[in-house]
PDB file of N, CA and C in Angstrom:
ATOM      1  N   UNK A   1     134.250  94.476 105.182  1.00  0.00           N
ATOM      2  CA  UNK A   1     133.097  95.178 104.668  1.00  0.00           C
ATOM      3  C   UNK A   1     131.910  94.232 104.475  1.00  0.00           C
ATOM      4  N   UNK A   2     132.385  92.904 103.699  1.00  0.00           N
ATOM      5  CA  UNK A   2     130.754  91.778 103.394  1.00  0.00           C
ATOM      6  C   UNK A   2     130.301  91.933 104.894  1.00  0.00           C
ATOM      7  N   UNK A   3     131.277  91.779 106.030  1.00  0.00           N
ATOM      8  CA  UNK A   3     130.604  90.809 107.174  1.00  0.00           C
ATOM      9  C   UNK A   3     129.666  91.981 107.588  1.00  0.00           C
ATOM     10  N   UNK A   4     130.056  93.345 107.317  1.00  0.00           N
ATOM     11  CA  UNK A   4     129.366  94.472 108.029  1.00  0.00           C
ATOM     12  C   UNK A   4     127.899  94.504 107.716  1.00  0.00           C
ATOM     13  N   UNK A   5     127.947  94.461 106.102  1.00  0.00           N
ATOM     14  CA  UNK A   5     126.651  94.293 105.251  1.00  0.00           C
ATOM     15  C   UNK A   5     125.795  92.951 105.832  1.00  0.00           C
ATOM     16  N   UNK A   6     126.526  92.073 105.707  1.00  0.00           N
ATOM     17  CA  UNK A   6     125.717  90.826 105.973  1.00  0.00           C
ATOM     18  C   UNK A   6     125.230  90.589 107.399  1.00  0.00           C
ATOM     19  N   UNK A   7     126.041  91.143 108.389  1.00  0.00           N
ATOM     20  CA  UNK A   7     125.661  91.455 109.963  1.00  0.00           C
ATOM     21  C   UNK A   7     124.565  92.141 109.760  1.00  0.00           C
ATOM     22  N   UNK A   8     124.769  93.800 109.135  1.00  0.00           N
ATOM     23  CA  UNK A   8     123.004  94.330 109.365  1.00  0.00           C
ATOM     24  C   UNK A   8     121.607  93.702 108.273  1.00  0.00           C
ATOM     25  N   UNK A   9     121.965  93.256 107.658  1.00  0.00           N
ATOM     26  CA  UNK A   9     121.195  92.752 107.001  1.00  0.00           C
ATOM     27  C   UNK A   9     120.707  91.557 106.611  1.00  0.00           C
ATOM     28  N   UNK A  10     121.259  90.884 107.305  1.00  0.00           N
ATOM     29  CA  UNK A  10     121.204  89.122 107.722  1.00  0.00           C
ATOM     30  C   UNK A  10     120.939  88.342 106.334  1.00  0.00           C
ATOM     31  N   UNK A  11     120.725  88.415 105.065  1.00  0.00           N
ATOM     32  CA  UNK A  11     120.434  88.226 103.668  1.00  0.00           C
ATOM     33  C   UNK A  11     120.482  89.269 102.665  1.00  0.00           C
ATOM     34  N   UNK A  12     121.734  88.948 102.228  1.00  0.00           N
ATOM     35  CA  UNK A  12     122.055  89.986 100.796  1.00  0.00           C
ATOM     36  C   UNK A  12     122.078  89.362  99.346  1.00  0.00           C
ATOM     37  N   UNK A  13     121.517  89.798  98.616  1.00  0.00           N
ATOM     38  CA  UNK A  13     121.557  89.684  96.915  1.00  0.00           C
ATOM     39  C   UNK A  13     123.018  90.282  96.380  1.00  0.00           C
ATOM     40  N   UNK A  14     123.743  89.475  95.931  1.00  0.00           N
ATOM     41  CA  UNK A  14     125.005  89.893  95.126  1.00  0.00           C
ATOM     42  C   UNK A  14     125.035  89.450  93.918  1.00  0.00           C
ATOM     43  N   UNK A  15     125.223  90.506  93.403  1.00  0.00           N
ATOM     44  CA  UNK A  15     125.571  90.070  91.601  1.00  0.00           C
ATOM     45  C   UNK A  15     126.341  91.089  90.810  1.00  0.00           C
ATOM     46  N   UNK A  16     127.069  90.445  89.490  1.00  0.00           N
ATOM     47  CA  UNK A  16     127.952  91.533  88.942  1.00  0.00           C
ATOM     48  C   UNK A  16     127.423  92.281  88.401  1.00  0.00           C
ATOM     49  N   UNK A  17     128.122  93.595  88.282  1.00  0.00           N
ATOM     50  CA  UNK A  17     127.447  95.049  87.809  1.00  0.00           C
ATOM     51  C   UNK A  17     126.918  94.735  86.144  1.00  0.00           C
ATOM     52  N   UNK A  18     127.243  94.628  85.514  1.00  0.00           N
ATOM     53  CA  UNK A  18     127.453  94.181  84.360  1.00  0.00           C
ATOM     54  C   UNK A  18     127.478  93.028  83.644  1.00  0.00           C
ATOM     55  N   UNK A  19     126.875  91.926  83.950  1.00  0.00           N
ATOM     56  CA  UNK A  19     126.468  90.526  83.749  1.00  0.00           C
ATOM     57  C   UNK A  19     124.732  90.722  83.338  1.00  0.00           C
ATOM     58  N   UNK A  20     124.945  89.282  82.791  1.00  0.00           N
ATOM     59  CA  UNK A  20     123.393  89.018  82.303  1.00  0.00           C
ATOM     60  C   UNK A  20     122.990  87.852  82.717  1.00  0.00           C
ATOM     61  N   UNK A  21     121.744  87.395  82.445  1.00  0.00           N
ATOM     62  CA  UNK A  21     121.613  85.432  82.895  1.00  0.00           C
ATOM     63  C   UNK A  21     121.599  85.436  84.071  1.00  0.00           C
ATOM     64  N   UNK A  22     121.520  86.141  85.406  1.00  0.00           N
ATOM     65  CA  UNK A  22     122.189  85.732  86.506  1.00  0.00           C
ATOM     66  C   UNK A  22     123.519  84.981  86.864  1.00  0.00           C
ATOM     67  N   UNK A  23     124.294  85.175  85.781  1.00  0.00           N
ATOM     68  CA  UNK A  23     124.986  84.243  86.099  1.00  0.00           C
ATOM     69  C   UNK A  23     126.145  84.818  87.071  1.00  0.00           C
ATOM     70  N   UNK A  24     126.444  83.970  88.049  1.00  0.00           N
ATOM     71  CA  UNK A  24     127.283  84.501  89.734  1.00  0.00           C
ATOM     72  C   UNK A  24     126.172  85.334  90.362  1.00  0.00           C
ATOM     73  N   UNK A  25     124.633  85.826  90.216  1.00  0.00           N
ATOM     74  CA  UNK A  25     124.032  86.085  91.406  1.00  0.00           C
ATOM     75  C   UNK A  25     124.045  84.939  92.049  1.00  0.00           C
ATOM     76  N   UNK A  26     123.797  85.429  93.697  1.00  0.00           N
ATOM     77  CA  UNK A  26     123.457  84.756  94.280  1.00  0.00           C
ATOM     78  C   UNK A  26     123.000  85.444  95.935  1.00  0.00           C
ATOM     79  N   UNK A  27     122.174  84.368  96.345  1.00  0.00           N
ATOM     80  CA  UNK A  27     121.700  84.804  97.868  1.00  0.00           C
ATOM     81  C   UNK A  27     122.835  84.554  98.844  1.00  0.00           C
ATOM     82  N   UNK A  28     123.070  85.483  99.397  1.00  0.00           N
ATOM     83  CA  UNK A  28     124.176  85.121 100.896  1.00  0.00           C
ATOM     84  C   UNK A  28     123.533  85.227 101.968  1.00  0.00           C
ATOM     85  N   UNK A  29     123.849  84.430 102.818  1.00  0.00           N
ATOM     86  CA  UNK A  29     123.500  84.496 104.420  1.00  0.00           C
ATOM     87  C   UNK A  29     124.862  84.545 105.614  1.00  0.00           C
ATOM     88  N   UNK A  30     125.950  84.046 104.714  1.00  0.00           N
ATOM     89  CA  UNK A  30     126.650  84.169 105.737  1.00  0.00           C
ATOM     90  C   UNK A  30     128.099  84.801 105.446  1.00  0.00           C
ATOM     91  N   UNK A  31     128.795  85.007 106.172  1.00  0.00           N
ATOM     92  CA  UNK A  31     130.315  86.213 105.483  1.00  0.00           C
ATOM     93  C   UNK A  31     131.091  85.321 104.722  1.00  0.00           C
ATOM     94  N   UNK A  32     130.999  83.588 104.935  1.00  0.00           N
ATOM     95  CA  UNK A  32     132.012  82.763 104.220  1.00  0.00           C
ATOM     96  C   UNK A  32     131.391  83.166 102.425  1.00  0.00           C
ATOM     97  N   UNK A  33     129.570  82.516 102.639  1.00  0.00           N
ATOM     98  CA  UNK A  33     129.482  82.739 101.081  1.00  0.00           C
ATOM     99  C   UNK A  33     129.656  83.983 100.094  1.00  0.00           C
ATOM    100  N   UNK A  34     129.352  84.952 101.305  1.00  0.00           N
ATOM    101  CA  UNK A  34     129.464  86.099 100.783  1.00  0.00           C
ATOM    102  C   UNK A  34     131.330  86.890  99.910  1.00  0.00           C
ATOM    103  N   UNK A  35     131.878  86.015 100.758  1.00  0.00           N
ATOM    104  CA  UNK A  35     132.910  86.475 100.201  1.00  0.00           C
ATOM    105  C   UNK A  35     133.287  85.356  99.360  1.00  0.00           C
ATOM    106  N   UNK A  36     133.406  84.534  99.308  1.00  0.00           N
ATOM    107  CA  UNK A  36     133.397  83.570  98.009  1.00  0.00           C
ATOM    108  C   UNK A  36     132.889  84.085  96.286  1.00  0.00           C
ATOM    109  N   UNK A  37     131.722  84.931  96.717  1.00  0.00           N
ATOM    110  CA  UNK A  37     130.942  84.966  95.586  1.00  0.00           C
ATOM    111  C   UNK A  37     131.546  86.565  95.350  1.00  0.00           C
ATOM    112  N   UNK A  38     132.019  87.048  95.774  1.00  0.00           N
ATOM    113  CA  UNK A  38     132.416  88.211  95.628  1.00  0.00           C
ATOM    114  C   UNK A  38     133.969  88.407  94.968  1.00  0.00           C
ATOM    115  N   UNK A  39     134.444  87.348  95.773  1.00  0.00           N
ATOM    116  CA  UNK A  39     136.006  86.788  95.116  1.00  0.00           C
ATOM    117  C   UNK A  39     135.829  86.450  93.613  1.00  0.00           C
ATOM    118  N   UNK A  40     134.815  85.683  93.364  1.00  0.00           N
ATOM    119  CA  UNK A  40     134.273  85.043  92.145  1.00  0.00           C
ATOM    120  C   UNK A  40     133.961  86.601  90.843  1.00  0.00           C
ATOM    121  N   UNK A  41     133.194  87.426  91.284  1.00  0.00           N
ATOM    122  CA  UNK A  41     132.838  88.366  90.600  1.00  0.00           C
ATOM    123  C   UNK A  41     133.987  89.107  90.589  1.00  0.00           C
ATOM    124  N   UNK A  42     134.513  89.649  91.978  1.00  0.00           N
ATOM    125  CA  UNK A  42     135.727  90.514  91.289  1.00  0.00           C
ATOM    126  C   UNK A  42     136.905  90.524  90.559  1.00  0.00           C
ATOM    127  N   UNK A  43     137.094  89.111  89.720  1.00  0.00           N
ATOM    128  CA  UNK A  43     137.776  88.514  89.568  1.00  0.00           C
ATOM    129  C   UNK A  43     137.863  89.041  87.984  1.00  0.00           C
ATOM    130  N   UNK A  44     136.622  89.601  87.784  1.00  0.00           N
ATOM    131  CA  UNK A  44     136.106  89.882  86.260  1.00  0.00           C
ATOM    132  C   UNK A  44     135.211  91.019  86.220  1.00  0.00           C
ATOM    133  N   UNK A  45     134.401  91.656  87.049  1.00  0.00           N
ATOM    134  CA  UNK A  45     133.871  92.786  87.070  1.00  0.00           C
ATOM    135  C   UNK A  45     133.407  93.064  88.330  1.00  0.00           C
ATOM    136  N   UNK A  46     133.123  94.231  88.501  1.00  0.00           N
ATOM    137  CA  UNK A  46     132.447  95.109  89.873  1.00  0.00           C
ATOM    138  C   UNK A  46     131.367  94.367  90.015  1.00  0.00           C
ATOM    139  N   UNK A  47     130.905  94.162  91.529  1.00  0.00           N
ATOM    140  CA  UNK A  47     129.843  93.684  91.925  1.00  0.00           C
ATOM    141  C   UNK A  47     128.967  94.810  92.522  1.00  0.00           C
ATOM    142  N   UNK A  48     127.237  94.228  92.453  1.00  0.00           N
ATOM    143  CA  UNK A  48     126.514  95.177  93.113  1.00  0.00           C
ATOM    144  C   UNK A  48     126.240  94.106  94.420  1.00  0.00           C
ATOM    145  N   UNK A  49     125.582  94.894  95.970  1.00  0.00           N
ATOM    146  CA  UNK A  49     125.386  94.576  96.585  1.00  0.00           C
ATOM    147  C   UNK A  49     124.412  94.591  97.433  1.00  0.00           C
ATOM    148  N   UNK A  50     123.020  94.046  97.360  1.00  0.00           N
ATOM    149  CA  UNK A  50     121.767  95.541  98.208  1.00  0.00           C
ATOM    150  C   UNK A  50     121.316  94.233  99.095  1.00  0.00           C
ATOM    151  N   UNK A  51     120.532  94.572 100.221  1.00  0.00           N
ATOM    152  CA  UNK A  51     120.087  93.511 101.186  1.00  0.00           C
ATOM    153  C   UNK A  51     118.527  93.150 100.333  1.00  0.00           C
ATOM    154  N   UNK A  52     118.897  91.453 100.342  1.00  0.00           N
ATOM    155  CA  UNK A  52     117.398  90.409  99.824  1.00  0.00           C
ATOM    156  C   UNK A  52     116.352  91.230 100.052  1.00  0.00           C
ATOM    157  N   UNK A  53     115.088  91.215  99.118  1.00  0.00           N
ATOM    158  CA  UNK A  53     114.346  91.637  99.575  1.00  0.00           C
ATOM    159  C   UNK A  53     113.192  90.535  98.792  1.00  0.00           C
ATOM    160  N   UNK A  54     112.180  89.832  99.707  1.00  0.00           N
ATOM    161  CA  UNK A  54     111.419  88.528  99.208  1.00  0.00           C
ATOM    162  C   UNK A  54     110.375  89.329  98.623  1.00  0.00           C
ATOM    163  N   UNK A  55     109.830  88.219  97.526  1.00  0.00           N
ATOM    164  CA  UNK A  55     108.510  89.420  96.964  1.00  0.00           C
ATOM    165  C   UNK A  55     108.206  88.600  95.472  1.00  0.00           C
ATOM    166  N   UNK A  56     107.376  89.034  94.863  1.00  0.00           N
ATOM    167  CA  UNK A  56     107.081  88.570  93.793  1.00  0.00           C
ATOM    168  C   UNK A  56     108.539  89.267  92.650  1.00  0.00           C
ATOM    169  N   UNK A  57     108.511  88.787  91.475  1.00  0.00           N
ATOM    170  CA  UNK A  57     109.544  89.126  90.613  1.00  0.00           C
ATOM    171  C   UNK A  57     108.942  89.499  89.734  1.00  0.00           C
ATOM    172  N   UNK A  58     109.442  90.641  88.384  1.00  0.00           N
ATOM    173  CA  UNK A  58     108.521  90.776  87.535  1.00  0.00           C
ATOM    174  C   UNK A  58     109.932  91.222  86.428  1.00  0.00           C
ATOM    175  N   UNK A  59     109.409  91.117  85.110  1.00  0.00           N
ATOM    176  CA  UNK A  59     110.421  91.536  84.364  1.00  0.00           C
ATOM    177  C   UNK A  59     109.463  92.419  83.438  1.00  0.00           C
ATOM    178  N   UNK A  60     110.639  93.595  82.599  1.00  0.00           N
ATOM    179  CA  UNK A  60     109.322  94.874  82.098  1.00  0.00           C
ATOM    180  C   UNK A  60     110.290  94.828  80.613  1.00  0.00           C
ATOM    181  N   UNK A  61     109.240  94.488  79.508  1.00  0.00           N
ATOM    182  CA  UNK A  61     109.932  94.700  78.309  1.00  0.00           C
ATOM    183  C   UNK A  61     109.573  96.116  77.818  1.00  0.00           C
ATOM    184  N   UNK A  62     110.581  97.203  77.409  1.00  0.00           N
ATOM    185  CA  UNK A  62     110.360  98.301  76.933  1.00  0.00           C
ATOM    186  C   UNK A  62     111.140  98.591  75.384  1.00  0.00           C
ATOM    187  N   UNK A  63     110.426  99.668  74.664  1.00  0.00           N
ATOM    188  CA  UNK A  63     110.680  99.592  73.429  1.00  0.00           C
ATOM    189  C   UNK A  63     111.348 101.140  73.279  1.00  0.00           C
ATOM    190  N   UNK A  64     111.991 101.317  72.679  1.00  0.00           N
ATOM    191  CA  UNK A  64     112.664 102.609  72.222  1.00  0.00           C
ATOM    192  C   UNK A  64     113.821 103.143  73.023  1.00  0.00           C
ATOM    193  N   UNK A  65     114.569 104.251  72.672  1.00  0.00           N
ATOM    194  CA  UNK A  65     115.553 104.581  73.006  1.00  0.00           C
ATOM    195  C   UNK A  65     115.975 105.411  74.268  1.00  0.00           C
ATOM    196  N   UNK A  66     116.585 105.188  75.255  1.00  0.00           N
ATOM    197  CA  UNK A  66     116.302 106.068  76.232  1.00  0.00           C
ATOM    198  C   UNK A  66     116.679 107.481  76.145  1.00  0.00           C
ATOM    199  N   UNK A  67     116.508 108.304  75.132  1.00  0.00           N
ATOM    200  CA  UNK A  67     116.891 109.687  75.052  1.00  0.00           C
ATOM    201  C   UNK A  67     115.224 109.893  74.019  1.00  0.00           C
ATOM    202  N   UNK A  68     114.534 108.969  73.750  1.00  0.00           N
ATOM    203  CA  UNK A  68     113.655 109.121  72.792  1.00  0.00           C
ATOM    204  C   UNK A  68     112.082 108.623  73.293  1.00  0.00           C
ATOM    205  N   UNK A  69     111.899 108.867  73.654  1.00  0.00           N
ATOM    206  CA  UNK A  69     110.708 108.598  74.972  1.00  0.00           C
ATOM    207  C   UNK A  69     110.503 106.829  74.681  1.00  0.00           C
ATOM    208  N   UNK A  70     110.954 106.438  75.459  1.00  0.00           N
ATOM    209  CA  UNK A  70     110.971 104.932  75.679  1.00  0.00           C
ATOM    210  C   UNK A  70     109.335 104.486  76.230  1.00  0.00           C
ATOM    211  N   UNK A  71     109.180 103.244  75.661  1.00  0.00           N
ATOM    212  CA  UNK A  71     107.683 102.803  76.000  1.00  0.00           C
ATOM    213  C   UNK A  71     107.586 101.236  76.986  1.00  0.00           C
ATOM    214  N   UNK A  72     106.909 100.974  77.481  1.00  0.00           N
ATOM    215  CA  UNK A  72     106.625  99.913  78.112  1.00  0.00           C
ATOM    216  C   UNK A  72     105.651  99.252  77.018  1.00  0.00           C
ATOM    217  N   UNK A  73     106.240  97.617  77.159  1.00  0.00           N
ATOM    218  CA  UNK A  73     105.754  97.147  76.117  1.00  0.00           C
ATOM    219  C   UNK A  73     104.936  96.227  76.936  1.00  0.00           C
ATOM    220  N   UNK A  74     104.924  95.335  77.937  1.00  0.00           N
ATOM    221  CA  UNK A  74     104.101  94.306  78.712  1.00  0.00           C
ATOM    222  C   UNK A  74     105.268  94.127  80.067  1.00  0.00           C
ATOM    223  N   UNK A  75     104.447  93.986  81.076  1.00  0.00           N
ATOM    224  CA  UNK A  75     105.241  93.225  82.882  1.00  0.00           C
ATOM    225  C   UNK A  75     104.632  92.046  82.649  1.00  0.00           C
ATOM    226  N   UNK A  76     105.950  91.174  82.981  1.00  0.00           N
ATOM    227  CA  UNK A  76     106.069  89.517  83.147  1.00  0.00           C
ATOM    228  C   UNK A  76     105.932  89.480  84.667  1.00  0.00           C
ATOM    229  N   UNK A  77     104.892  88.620  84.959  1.00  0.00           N
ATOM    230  CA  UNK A  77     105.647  88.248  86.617  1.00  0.00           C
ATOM    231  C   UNK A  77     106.450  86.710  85.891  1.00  0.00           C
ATOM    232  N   UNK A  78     107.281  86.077  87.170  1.00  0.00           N
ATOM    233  CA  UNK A  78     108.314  85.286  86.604  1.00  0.00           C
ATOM    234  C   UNK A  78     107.683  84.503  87.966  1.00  0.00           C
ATOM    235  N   UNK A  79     107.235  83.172  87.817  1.00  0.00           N
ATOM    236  CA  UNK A  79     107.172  82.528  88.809  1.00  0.00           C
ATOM    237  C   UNK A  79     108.135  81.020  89.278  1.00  0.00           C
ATOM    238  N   UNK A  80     109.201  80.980  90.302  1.00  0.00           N
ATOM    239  CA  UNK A  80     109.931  79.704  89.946  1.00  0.00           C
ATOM    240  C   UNK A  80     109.824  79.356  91.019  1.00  0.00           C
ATOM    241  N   UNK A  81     110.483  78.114  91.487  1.00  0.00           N
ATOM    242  CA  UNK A  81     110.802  77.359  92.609  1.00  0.00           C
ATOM    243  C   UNK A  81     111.894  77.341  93.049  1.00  0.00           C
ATOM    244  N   UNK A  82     112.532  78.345  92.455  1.00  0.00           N
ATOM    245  CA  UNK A  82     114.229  78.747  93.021  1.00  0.00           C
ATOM    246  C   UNK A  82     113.773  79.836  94.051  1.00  0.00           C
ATOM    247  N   UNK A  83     114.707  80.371  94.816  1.00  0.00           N
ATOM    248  CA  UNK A  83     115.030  81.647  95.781  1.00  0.00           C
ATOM    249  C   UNK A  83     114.603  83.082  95.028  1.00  0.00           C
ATOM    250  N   UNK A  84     115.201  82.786  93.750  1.00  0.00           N
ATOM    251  CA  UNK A  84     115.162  83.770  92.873  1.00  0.00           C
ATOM    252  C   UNK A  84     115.272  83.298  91.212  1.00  0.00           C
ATOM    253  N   UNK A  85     114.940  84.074  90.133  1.00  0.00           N
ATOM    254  CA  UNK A  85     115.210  83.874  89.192  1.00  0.00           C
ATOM    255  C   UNK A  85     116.399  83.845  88.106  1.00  0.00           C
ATOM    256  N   UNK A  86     117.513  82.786  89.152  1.00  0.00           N
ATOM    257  CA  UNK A  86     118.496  82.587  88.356  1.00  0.00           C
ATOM    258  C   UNK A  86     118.924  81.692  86.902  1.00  0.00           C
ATOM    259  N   UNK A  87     120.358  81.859  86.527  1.00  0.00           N
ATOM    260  CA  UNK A  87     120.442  80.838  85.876  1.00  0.00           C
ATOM    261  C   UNK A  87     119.891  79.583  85.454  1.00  0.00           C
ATOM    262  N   UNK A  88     119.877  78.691  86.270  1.00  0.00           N
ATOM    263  CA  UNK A  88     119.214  77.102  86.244  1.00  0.00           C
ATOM    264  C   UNK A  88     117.728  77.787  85.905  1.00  0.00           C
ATOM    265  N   UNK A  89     117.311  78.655  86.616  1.00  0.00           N
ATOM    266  CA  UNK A  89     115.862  78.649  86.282  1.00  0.00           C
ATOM    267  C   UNK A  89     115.581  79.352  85.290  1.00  0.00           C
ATOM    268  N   UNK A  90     116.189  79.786  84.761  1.00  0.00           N
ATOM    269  CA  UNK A  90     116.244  80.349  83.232  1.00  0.00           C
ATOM    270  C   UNK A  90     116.077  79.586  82.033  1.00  0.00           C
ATOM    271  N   UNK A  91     117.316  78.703  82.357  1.00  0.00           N
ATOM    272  CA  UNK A  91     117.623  77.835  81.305  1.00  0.00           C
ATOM    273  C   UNK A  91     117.457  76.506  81.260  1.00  0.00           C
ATOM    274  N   UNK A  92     117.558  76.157  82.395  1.00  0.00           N
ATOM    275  CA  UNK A  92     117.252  74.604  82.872  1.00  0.00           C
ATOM    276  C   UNK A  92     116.394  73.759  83.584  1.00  0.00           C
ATOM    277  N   UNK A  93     115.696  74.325  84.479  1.00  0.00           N
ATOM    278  CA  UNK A  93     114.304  73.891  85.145  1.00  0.00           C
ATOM    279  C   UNK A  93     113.077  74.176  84.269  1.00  0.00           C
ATOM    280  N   UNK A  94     112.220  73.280  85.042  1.00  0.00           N
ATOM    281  CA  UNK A  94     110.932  72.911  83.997  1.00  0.00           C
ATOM    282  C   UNK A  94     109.766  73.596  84.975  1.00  0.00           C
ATOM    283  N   UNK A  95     110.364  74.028  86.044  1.00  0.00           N
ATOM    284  CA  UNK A  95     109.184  74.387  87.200  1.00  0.00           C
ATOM    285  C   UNK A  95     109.762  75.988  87.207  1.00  0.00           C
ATOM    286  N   UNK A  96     109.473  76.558  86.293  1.00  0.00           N
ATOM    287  CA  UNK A  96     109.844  78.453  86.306  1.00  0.00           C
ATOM    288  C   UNK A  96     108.497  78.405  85.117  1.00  0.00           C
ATOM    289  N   UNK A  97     107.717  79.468  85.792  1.00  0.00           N
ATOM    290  CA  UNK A  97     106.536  80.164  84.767  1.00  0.00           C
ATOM    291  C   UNK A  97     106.767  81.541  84.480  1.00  0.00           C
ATOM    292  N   UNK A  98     106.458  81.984  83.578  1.00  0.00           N
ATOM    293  CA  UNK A  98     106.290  83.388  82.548  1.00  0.00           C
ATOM    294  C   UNK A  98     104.888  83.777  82.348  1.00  0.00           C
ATOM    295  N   UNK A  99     104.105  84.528  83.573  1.00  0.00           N
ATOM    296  CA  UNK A  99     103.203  85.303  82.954  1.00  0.00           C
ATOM    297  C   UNK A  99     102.864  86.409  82.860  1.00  0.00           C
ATOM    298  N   UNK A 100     103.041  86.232  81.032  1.00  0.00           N
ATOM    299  CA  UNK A 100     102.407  87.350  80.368  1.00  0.00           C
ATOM    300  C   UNK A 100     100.913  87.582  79.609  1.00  0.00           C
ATOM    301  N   UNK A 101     100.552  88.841  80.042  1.00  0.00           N
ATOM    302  CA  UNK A 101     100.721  89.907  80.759  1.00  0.00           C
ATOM    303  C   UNK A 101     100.631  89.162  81.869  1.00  0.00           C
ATOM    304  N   UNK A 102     101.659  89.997  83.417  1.00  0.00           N
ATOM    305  CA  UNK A 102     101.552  89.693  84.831  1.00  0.00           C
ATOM    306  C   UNK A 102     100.215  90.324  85.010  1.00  0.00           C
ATOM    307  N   UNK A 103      99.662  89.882  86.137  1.00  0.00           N
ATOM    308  CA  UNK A 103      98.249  90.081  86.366  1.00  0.00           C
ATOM    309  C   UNK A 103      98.381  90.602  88.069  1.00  0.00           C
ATOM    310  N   UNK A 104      97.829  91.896  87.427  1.00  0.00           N
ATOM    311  CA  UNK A 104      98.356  92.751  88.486  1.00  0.00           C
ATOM    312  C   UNK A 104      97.166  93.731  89.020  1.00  0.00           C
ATOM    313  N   UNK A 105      96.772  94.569  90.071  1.00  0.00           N
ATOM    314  CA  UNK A 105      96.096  95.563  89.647  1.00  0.00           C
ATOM    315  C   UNK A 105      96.994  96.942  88.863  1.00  0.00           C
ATOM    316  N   UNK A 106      95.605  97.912  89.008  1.00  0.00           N
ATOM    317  CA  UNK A 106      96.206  98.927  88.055  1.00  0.00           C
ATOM    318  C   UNK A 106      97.343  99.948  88.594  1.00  0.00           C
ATOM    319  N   UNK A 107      97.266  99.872  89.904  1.00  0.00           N
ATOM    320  CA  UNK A 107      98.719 100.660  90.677  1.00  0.00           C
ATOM    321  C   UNK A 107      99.611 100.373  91.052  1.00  0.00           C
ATOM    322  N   UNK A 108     100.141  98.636  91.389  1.00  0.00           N
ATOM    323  CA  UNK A 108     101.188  98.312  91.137  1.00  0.00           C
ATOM    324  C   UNK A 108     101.391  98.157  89.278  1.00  0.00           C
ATOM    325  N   UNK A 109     100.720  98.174  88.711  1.00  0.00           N
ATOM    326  CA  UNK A 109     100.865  97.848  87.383  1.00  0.00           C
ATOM    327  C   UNK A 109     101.859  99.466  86.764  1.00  0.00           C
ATOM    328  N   UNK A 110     101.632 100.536  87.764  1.00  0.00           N
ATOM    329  CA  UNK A 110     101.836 101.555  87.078  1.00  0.00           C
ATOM    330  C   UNK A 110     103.149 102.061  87.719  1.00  0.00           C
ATOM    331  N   UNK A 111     103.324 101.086  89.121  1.00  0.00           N
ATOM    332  CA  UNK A 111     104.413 101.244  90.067  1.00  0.00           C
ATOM    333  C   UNK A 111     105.499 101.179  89.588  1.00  0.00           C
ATOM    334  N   UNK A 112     105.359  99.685  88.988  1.00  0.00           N
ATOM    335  CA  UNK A 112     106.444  98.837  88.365  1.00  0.00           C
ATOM    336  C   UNK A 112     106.955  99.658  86.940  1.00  0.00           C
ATOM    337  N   UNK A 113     105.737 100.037  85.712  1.00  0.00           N
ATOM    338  CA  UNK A 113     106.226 100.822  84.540  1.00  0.00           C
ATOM    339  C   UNK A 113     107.283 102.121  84.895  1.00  0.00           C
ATOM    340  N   UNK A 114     106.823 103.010  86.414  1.00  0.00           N
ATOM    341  CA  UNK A 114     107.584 104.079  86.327  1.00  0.00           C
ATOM    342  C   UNK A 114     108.938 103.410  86.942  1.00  0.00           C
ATOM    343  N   UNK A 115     109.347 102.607  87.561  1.00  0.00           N
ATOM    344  CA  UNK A 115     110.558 101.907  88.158  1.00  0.00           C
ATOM    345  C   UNK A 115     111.162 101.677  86.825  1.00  0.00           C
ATOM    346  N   UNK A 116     110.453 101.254  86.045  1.00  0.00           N
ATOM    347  CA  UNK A 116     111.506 100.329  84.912  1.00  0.00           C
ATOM    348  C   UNK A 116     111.886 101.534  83.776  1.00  0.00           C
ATOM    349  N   UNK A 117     111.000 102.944  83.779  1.00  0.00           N
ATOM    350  CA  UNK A 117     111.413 103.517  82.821  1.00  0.00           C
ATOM    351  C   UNK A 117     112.505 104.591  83.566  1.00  0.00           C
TER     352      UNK A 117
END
């Protein structure tokens, strides 16, 4: 099944369903890593699987309950020198930026709020 995914899609994002931190995402390119990292996750929870997609990153803090009309509180863009915004760049690199507010126009600004709510 990885090699099928990773054949049509030549770069996939894998990470566990249910994890935080990034910790075990990771970028695959090829069926060895891919199944390594998958061995790794299923070992302890379900993994998700969708093909890479490059782009800016943004994170959306929201306030209230989701049965109780939930609010958008500010979009972070997240800027690092990793692939993506994992682990190490979370916690351990000095070259990952946080800006808040992300500086955006006003229709991706409104893109991103309805995605996240």
């Amino acid at each position: 099944m990885i090699e099928t995914i990773i054949n049509d899609y030549k770069k996939v994002f894998i990470k566990p369903l249910h994890g935080g931190s990034s910790v075990d995402a990771g970028i695959c390119t090829t069926t060895e890593e891919g199944v390594k990292l998958l061995q790794s996750i299923l070992s302890y929870d379900q993994a998700l699987i969708q093909e890479y997609v490059q782009g800016r990153e943004f994170t959306v803090s929201i306030d209230g309950d989701w049965d109780e009309s939930p609010r958008v509180l500010v979009v972070s863009e997240i800027i690092t020198g990793q692939d993506f915004f994992d682990y190490e760049a979370k916690y351990s690199l000095k070259n990952t930026t946080e800006v808040t507010p992300a500086e955006l126009d006003s229709s991706l600004q409104a893109k991103i709020e309805n995605i996240a709510l």
